[in-house]
C-alpha atoms as a PDB file:
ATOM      1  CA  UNK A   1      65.682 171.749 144.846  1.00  0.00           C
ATOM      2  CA  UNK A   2      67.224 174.972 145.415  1.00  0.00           C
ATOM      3  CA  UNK A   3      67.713 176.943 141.923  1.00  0.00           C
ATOM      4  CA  UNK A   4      71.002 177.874 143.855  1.00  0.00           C
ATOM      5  CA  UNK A   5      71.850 174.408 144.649  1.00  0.00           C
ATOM      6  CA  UNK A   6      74.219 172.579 142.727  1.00  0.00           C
ATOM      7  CA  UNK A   7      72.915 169.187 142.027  1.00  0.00           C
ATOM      8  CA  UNK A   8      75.679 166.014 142.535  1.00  0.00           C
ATOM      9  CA  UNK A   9      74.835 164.531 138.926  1.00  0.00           C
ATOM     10  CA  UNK A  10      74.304 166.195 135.691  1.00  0.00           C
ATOM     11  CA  UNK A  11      70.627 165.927 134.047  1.00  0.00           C
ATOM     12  CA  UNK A  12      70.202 165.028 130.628  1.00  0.00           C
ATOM     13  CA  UNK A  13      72.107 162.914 128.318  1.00  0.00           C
ATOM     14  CA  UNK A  14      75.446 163.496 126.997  1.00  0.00           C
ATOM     15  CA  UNK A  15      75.846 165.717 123.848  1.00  0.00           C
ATOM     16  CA  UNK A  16      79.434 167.772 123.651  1.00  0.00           C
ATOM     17  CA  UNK A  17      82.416 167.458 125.989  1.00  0.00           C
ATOM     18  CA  UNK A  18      85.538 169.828 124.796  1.00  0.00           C
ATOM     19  CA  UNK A  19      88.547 171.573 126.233  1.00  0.00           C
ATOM     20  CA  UNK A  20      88.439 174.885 126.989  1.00  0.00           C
ATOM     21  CA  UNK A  21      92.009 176.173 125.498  1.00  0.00           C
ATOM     22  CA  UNK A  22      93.711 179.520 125.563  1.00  0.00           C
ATOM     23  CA  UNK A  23      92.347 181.380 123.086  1.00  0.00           C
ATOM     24  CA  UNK A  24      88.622 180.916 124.566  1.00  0.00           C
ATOM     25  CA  UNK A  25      89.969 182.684 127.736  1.00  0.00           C
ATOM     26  CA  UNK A  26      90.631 186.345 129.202  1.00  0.00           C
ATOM     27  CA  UNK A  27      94.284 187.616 130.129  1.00  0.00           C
ATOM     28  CA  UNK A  28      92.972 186.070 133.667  1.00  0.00           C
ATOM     29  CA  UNK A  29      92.625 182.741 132.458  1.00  0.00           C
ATOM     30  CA  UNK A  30      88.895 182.486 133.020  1.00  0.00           C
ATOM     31  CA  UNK A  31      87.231 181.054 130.177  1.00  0.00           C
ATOM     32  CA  UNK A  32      84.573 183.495 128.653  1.00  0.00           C
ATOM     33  CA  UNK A  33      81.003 183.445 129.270  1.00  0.00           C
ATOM     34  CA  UNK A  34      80.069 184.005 125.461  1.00  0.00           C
ATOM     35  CA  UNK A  35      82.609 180.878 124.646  1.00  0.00           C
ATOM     36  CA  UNK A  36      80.562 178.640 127.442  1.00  0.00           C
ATOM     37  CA  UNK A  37      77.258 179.881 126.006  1.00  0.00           C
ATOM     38  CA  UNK A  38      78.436 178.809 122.285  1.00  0.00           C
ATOM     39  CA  UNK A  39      79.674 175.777 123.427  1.00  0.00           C
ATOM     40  CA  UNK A  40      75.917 175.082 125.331  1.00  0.00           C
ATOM     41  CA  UNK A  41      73.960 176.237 121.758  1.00  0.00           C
ATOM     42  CA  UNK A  42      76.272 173.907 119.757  1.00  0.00           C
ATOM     43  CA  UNK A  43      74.892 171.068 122.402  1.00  0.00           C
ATOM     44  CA  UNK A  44      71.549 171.921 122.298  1.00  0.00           C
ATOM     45  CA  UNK A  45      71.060 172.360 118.474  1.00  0.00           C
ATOM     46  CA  UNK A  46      72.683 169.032 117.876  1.00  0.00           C
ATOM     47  CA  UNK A  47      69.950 167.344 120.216  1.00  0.00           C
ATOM     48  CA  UNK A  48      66.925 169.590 118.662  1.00  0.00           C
ATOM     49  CA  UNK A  49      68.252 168.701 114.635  1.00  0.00           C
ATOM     50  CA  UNK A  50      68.441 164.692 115.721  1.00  0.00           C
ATOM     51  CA  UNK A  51      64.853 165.014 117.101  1.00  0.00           C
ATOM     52  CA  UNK A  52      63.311 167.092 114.514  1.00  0.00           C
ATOM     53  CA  UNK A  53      65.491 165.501 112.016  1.00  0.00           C
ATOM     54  CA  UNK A  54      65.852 168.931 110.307  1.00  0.00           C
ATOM     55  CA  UNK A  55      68.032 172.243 110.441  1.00  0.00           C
ATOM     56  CA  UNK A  56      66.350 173.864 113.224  1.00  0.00           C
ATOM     57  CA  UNK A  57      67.521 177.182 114.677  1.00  0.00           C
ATOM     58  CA  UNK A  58      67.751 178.959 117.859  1.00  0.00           C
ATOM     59  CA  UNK A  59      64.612 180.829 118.724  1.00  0.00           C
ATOM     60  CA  UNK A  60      65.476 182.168 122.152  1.00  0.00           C
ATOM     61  CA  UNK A  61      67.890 181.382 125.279  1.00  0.00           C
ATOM     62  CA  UNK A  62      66.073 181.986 128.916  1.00  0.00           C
ATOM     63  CA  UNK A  63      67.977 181.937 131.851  1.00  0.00           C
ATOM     64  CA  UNK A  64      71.837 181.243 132.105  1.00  0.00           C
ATOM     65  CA  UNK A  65      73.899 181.944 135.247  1.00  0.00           C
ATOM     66  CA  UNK A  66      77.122 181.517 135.367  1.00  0.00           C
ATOM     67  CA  UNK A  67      77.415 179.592 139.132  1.00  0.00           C
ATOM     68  CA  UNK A  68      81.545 178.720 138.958  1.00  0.00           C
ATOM     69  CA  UNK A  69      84.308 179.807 136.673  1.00  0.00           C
ATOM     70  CA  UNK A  70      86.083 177.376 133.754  1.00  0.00           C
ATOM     71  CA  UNK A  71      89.802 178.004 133.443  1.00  0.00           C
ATOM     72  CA  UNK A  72      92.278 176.945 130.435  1.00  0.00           C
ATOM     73  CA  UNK A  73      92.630 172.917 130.057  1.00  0.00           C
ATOM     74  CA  UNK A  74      88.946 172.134 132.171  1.00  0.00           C
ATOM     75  CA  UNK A  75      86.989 169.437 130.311  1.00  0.00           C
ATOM     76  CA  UNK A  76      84.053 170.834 129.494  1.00  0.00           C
ATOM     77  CA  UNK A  77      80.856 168.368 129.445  1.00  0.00           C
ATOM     78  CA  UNK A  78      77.501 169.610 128.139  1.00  0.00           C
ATOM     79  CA  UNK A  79      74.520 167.507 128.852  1.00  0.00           C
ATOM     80  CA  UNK A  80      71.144 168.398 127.608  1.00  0.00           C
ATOM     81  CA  UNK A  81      66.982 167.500 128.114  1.00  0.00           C
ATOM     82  CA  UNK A  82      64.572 168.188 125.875  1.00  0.00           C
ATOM     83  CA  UNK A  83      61.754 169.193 128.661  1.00  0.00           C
ATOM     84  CA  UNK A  84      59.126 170.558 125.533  1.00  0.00           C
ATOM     85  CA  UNK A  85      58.237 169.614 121.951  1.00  0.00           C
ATOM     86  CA  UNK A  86      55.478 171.714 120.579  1.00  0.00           C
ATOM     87  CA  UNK A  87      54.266 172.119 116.802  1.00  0.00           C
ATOM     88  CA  UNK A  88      57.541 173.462 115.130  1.00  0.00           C
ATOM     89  CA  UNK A  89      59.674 174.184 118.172  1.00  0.00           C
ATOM     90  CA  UNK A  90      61.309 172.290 121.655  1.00  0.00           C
ATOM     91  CA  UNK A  91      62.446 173.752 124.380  1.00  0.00           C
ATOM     92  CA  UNK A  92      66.313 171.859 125.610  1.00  0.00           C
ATOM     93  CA  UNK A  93      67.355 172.293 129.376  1.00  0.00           C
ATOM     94  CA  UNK A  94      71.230 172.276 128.692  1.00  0.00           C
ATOM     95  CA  UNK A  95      73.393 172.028 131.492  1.00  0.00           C
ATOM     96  CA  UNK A  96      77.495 172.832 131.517  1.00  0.00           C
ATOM     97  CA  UNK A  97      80.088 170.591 133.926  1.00  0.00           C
ATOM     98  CA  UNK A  98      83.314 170.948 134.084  1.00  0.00           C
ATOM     99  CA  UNK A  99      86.390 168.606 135.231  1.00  0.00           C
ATOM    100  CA  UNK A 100      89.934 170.094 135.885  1.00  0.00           C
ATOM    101  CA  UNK A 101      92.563 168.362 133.700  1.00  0.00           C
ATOM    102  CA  UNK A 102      94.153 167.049 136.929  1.00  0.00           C
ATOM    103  CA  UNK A 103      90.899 166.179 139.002  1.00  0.00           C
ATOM    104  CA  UNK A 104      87.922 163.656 138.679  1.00  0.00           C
ATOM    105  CA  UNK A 105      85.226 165.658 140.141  1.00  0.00           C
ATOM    106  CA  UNK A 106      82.683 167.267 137.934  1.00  0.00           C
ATOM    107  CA  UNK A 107      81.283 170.329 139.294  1.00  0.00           C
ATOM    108  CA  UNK A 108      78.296 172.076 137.429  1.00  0.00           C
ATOM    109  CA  UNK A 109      79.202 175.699 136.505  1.00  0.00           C
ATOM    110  CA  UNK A 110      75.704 177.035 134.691  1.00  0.00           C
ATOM    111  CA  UNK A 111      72.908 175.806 132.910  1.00  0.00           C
ATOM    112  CA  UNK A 112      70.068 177.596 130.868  1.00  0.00           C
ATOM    113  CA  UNK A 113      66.611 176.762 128.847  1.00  0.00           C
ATOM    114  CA  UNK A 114      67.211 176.951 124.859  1.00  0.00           C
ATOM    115  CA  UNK A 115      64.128 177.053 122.708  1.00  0.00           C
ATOM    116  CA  UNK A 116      64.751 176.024 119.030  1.00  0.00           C
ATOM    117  CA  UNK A 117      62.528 175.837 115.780  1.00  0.00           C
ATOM    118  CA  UNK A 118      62.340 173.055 113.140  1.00  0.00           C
ATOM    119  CA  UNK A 119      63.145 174.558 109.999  1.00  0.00           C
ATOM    120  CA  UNK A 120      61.983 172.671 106.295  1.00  0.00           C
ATOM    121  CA  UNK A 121      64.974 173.195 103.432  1.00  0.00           C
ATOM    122  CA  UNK A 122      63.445 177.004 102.861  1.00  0.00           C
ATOM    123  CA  UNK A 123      64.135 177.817 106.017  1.00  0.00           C
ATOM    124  CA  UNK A 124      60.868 178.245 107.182  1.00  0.00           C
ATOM    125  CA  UNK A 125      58.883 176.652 110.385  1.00  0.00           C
ATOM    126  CA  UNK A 126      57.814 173.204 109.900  1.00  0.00           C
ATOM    127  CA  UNK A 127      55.865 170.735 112.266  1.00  0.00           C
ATOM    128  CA  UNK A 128      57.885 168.330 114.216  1.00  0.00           C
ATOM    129  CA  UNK A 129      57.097 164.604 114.220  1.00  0.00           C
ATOM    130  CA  UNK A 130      55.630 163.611 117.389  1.00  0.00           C
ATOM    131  CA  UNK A 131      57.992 160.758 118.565  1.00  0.00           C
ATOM    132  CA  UNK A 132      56.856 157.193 118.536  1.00  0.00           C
ATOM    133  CA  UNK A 133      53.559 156.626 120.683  1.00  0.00           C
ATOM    134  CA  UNK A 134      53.536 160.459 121.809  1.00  0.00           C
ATOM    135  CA  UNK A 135      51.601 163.687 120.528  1.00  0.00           C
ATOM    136  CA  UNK A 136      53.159 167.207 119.734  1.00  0.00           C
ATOM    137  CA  UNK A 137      51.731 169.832 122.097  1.00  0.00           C
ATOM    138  CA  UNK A 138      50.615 172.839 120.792  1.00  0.00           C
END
């Protein structure tokens, strides 16, 4: 596919959906970038602390475009994949839809790679459990 293509159906599962309200938007009524980008690291840290079963924390973000705008009262839905588990870290596609309060379709307005750690109750790196039946890679 086309990086520039919007796909028809969001990838990943379910994780956060919100509203996008006034005070997350610009005197324009766009909702801001840094709000959408919280909203995605809120989505994908819930996903990485359920698989690690730990605090884990954000290592690094790769790669978000912003490919349509959100506006005050759009549904925000923020699905995400985890496409990597390694030793102490996973890498979570995390993919942001949105769904005007007066509409049904869901149109797909960015998306980006997040790459969080596994943390043990000092705060420091720990190894991930592989899941059931699968190895860590390292």
């Amino acid at each position: 596919m086309n990086p520039h293509e919007t796909p028809s159906q969001p990838r990943g599962e379910p994780a956060i959906r919100t509203i996008a309200m006034p005070a997350d938007a610009n005197p324009a009524g766009d909702i801001f970038g840094g709000w959408l980008m919280a909203q995605m690291d809120l989505a994908a840290g819930n996903v990485a602390a359920r698989r690690a079963r730990s605090r884990c924390a954000t290592v690094s973000v790769d790669r978000i475009t912003f490919l349509r705008p959100v506006y005050i009262g759009d549904e925000v839905s923020l699905y995400a994949d985890i496409v990597r588990v390694g030793r102490s870290s996973m890498t979570i596609q995390v993919e942001a839809w949105r769904r005007s309060r007066d509409g049904e379709e869901q149109v797909k307005v960015t998306d980006a790679s997040f790459v969080f750690v596994a943390l043990d109750q000092g705060g420091r790196p720990r190894v991930i459990d592989p899941a059931p039946g699968t190895k860590a890679e390292h």
